[in-house]
C-alpha atoms as a PDB file:
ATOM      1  CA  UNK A   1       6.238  -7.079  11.819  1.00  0.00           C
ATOM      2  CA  UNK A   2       7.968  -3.861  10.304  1.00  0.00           C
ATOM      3  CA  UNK A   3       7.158  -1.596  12.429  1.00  0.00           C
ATOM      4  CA  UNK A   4       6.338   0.883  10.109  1.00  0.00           C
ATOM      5  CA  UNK A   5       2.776   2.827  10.251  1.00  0.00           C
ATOM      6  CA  UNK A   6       0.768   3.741   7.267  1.00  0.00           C
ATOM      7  CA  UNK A   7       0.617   2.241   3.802  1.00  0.00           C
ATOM      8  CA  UNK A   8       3.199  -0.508   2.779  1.00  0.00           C
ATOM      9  CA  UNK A   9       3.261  -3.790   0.864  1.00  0.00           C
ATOM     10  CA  UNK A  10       2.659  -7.088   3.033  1.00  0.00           C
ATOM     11  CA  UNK A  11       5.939  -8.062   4.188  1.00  0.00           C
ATOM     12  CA  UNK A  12       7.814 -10.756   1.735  1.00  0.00           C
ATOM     13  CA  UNK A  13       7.737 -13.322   4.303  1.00  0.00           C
ATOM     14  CA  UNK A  14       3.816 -13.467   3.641  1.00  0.00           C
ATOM     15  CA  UNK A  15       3.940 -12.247  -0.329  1.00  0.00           C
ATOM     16  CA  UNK A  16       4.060 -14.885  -2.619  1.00  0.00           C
ATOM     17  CA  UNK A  17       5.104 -12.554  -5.641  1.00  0.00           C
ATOM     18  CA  UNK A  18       6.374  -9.626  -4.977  1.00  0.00           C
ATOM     19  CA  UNK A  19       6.137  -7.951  -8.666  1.00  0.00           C
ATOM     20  CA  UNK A  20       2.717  -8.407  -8.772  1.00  0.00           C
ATOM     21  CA  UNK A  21       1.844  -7.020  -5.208  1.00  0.00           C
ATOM     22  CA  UNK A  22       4.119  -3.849  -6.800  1.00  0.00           C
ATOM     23  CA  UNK A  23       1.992  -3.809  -9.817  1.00  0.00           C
ATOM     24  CA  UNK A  24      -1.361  -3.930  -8.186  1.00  0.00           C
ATOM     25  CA  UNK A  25      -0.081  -0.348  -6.918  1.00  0.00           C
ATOM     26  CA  UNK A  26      -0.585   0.954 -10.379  1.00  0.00           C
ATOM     27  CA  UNK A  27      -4.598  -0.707 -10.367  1.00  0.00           C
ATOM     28  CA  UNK A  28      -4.812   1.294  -6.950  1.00  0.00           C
ATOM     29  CA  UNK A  29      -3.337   4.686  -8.218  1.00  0.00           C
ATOM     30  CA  UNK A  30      -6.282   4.887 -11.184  1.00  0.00           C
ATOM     31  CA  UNK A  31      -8.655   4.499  -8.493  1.00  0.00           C
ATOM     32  CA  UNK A  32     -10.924   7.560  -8.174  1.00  0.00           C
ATOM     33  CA  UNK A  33     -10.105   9.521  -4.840  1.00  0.00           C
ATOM     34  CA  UNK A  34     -11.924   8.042  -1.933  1.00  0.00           C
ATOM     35  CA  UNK A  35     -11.018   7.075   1.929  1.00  0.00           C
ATOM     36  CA  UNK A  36      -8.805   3.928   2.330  1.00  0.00           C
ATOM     37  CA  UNK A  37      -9.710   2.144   5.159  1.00  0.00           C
ATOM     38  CA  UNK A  38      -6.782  -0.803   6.069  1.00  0.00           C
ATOM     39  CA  UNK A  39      -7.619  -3.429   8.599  1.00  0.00           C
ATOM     40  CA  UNK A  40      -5.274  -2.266  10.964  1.00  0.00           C
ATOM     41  CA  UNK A  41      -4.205   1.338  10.476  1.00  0.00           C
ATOM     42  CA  UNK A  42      -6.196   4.215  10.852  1.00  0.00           C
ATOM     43  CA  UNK A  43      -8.465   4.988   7.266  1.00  0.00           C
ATOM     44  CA  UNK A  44      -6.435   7.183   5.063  1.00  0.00           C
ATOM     45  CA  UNK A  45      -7.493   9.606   3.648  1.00  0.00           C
ATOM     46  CA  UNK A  46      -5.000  11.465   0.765  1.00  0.00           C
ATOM     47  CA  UNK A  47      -6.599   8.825  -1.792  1.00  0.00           C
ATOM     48  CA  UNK A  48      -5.151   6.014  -3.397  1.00  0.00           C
ATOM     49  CA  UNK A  49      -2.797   8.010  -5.968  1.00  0.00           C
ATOM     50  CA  UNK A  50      -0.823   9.509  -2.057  1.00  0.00           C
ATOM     51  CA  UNK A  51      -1.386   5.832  -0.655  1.00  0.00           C
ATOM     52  CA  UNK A  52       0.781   4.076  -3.591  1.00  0.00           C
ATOM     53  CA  UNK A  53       3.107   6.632  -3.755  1.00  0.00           C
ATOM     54  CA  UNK A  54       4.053   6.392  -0.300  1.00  0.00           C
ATOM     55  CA  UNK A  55       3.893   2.845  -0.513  1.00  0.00           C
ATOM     56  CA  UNK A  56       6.442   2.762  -2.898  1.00  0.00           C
ATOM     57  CA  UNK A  57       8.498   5.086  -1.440  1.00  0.00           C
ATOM     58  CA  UNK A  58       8.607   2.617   2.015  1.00  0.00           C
ATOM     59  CA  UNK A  59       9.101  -0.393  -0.631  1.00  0.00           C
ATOM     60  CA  UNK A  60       9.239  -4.222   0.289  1.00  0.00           C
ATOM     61  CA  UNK A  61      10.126  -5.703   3.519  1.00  0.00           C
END
């Protein structure tokens, strides 16, 4: 729907609260490194600390 590829936030059209899907970001960041693997992207790999920083950096659509 973006068009953006790699980690971001569900768009707002299909986010009910947007602060919250911002603060599970910080539940994700103390996660210990591992692979991410989306549903529709390829896994990532960086860990979750590089996965919510980059998600925050792209921000809500």
């Amino acid at each position: 729907m973006t068009g953006h590829t790699g980690p971001c936030l569900v768009s707002r059209s299909f986010t009910h609260d947007s602060a919250a899907a911002l603060a599970s970001l910080d539940r994700l960041a103390e996660l210990p490194p591992t692979a991410l693997l989306p549903g529709h992207d390829p896994a990532f790999t960086d860990g979750p600390q590089a996965v919510t920083d980059e998600t925050r950096r792209i921000g809500l659509h």
